[in-house]
Protein backbone atom coordinates (compact mmCIF):
# COMPACT_ATOMS: atom_id res chain seq x y z
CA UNK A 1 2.53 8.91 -1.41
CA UNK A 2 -0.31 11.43 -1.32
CA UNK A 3 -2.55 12.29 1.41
CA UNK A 4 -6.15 12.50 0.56
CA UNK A 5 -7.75 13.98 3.52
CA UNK A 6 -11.30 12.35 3.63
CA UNK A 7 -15.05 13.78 3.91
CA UNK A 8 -17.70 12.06 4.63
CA UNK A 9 -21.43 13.44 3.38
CA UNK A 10 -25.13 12.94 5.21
CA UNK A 11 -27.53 15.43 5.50
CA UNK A 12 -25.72 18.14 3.80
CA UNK A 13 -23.05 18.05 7.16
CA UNK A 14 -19.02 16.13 7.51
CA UNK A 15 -19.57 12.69 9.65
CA UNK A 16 -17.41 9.73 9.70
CA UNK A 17 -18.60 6.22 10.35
CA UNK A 18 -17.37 3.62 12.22
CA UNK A 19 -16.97 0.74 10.34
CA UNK A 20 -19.69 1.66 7.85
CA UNK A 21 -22.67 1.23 10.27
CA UNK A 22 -24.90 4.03 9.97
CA UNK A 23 -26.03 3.99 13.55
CA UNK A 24 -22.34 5.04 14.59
CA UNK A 25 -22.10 8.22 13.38
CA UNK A 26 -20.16 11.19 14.56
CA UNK A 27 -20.64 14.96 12.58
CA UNK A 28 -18.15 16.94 12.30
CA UNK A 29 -20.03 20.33 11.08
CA UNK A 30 -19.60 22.35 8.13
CA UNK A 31 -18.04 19.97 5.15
CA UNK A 32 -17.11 23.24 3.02
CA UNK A 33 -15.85 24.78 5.84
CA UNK A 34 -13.81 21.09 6.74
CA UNK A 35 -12.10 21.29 3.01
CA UNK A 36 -11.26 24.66 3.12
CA UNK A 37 -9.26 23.94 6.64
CA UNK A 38 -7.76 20.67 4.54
CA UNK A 39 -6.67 23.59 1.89
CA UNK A 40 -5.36 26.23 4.39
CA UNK A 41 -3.11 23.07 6.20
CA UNK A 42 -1.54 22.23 3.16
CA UNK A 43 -3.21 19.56 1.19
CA UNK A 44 -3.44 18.92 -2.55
CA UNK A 45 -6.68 16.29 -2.73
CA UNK A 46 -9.52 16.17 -0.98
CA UNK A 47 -11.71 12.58 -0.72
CA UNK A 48 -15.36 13.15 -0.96
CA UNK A 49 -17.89 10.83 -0.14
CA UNK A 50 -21.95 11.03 -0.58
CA UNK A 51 -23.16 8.25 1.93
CA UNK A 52 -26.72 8.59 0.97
CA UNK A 53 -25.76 8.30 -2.48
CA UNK A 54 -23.95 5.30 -1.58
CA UNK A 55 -26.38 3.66 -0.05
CA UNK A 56 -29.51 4.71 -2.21
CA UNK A 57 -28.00 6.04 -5.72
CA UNK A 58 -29.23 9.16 -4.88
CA UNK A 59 -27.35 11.87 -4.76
CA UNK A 60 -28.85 13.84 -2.10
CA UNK A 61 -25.32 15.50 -1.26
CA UNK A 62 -24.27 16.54 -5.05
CA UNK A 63 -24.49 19.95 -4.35
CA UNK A 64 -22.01 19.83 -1.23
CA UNK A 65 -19.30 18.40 -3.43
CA UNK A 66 -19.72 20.79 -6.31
CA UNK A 67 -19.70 23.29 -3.68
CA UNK A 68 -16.68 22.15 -2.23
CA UNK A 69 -15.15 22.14 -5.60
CA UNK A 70 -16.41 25.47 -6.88
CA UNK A 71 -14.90 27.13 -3.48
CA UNK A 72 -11.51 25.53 -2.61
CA UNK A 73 -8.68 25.26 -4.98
CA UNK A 74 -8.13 21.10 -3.51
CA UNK A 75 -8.77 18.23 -6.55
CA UNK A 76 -11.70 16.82 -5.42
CA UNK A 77 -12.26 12.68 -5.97
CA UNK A 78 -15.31 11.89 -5.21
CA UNK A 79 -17.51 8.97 -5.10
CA UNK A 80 -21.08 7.98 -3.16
CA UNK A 81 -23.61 7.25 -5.90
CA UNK A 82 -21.87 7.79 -9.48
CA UNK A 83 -23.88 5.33 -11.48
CA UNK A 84 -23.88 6.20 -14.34
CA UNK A 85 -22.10 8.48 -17.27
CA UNK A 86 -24.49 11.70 -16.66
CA UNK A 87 -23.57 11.29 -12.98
CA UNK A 88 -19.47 11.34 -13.94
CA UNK A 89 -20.28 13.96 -16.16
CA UNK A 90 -21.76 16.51 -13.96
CA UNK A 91 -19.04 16.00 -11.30
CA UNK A 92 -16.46 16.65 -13.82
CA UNK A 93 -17.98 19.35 -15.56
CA UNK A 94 -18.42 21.10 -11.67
CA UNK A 95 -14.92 20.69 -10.87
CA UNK A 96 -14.46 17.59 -9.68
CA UNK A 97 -10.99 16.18 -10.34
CA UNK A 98 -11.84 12.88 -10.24
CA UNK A 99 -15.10 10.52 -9.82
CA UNK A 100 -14.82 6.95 -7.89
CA UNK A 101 -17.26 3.90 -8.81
CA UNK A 102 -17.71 1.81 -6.52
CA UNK A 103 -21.43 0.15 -6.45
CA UNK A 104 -21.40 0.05 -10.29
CA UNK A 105 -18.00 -1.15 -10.80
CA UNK A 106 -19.58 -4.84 -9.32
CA UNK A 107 -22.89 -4.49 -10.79
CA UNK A 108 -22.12 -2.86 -13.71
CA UNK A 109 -18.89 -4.03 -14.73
CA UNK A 110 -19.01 -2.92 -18.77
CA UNK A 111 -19.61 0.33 -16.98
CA UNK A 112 -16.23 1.12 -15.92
CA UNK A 113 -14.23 0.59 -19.34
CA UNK A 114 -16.71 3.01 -21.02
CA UNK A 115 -16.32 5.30 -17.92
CA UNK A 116 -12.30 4.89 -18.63
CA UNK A 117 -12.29 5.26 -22.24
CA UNK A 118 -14.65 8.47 -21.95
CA UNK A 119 -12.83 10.13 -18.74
CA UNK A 120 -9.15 8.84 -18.89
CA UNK A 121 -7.66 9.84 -15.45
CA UNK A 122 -10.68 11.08 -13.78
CA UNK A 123 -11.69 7.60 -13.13
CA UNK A 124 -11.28 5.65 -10.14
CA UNK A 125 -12.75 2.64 -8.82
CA UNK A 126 -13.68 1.95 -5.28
CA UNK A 127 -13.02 -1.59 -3.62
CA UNK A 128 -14.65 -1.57 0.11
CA UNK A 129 -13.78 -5.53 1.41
CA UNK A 130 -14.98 -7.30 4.53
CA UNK A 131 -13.15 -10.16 5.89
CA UNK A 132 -9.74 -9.78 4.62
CA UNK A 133 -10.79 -9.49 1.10
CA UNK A 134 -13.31 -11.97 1.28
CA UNK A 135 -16.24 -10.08 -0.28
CA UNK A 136 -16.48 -6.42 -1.26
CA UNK A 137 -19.62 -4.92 -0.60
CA UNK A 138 -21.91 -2.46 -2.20
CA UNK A 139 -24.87 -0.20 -1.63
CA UNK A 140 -22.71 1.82 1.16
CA UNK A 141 -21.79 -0.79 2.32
CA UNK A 142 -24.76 -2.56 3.47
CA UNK A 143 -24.77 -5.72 0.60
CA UNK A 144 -22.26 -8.02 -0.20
CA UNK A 145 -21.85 -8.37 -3.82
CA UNK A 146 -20.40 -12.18 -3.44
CA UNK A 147 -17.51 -10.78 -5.60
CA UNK A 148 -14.11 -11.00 -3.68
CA UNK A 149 -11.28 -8.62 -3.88
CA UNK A 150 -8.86 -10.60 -5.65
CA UNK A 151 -11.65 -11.28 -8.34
CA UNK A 152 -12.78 -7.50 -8.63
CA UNK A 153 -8.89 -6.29 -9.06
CA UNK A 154 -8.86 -9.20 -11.74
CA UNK A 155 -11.97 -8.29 -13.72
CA UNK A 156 -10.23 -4.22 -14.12
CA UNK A 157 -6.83 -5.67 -15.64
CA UNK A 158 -5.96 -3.53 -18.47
CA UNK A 159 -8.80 -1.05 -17.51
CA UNK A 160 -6.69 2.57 -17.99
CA UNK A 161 -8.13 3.65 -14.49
CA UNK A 162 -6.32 6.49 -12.85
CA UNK A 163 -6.67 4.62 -9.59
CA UNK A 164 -7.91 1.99 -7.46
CA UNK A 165 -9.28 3.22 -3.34
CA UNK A 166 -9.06 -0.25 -1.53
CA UNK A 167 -11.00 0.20 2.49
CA UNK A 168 -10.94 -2.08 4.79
CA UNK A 169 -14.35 -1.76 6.08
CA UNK A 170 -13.21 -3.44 9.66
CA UNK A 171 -10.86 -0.68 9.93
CA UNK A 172 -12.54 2.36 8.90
CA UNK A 173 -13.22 4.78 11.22
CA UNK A 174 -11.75 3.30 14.59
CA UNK A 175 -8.26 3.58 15.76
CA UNK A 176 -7.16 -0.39 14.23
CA UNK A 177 -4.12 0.58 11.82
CA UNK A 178 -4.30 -0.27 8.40
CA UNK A 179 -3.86 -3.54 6.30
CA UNK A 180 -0.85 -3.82 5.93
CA UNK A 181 -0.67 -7.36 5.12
CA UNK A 182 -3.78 -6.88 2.83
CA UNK A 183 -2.28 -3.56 0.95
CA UNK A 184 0.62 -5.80 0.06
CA UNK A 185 -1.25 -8.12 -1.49
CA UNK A 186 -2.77 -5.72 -3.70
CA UNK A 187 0.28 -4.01 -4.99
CA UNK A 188 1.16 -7.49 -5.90
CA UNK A 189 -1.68 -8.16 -8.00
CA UNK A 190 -2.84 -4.79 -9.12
CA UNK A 191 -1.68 -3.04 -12.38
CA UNK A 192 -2.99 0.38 -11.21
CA UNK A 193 -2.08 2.75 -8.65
CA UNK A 194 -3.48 2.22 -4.90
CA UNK A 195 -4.86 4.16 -2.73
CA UNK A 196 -5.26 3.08 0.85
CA UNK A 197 -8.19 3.89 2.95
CA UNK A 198 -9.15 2.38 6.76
CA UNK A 199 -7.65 2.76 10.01
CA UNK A 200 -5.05 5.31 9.79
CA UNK A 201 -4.42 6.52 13.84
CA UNK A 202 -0.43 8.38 13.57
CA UNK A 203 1.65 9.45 11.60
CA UNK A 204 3.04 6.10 12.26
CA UNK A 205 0.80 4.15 10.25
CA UNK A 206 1.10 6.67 6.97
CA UNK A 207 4.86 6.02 7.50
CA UNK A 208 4.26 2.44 7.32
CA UNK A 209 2.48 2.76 4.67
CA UNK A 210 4.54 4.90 2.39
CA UNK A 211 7.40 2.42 3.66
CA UNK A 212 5.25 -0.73 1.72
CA UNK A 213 6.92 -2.01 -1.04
CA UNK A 214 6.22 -4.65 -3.79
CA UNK A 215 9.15 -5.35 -6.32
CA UNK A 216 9.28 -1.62 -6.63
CA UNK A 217 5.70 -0.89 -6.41
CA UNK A 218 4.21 1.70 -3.70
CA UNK A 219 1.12 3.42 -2.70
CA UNK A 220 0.16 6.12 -4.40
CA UNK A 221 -1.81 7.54 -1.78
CA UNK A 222 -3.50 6.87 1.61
CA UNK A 223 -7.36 9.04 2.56
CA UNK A 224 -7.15 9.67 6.24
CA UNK A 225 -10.59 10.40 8.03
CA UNK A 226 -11.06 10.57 11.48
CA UNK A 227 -7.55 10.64 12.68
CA UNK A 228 -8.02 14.36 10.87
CA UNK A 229 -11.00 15.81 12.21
CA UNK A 230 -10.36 14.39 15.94
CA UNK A 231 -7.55 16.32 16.16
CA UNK A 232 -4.80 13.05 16.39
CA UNK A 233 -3.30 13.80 12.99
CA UNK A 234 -2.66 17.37 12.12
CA UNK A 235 -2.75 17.64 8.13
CA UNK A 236 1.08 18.92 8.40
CA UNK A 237 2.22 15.52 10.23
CA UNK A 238 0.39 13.54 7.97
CA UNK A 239 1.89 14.90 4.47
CA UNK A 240 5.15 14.77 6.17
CA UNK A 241 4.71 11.14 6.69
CA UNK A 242 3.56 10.34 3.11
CA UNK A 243 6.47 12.36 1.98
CA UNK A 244 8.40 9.30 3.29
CA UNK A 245 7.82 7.19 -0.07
CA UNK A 246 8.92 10.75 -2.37
């Protein structure tokens, strides 16, 4: 399982959220400066995310993730306001590794095959629920689409994606351990590989998760946010833990 240490964009500096409410925010300084850190520690991927861009479709924060990809040697995914083709094509051609949908994958589902066909593995689709599942929301976070999570993982069967990021919103960015039960679930109806995202505290929860099985299916990786820039999870412990699952 890999770790994908996660950044958070607004105003040009690192914050993290709690629970997607914009009103709890905590900053966390210089993002470049954050990623390089990630790099020194040990890591492979970085997880990049343009709130405004999110929440608007306006990608206020582009230049911080280009940046972050022009001056650290990490694979940058990132995702926050990539609505279209042009705006997968400028990440990609600035380094980015890989580009996440998430607002247009539910609004604009025909979107994400031609994003798949055109990018192959650099495309990723982002799956932020509420209520177990119930309804994954869009616009960073701030709408409900009316689209459940079951549904949206059924509408990208046989969509070559190289991965889908499933967050509990609930659980991101306070100490309440991830979704276990929910995770499950989606390793047993999802073709693609899954990323975790939302509530990671210890080392103890990435074991956990690396530990999930499904008739031989596993996480591919699991983006850890404020348990790394808090200072509860060193980078080190955490890859150690995802090295649990090989």
């Amino acid at each position: 399982m890999e770790l994908f240490p996660a950044i958070d964009l607004r105003q040009g500096k690192a914050v993290r959220l709690a629970q997607g409410d914009f009103d709890r925010q905590s900053e966390f300084g210089d993002p470049v400066a954050l990623a390089e850190r990630y790099q020194s520690a040990g890591a492979h991927w970085v997880h990049v995310v343009d709130l405004e861009a999110a929440r608007t479709g306006v990608a206020v924060n582009r230049h911080v993730v280009l940046e972050i990809a022009r001056r650290t040697e990490l694979r940058v995914q990132a995702g926050g306001g990539v609505r279209s083709r042009q705006d997968a094509q400028e990440l990609l051609d600035g380094g980015v590794a890989r580009v996440v949908l998430g607002t247009a994958a539910l609004r604009t589902p025909t979107l994400v095959a031609e994003m798949a066909d055109a990018f192959g593995e650099h495309v990723a689709v982002g799956l932020d629920h509420r209520g177990d599942g119930r309804d994954v929301a869009v616009s960073g976070w701030e709408r409900a689409s009316g689209v459940s999570l079951e549904e949206a993982l059924r509408r990208l069967a046989g969509v070559p994606l190289a991965a889908v990021v499933v967050t509990a919103i609930e659980r991101d960015g306070v100490p309440a351990g991830p979704d276990l039960d929910g995770l499950r679930a989606v390793l047993a109806s999802s073709e693609h590989p899954v990323l975790a995202s939302g509530g990671v505290r210890s080392a103890d929860d990435l074991r956990a998760l690396a530990a999930l099985d499904v008739e031989g299916r596993r996480l591919a990786g699991a983006v850890v946010g404020r348990a790394l820039v808090d200072g509860s999870l060193s980078v080190e412990e955490a890859m150690t833990a995802c090295a649990v699952s090989g």
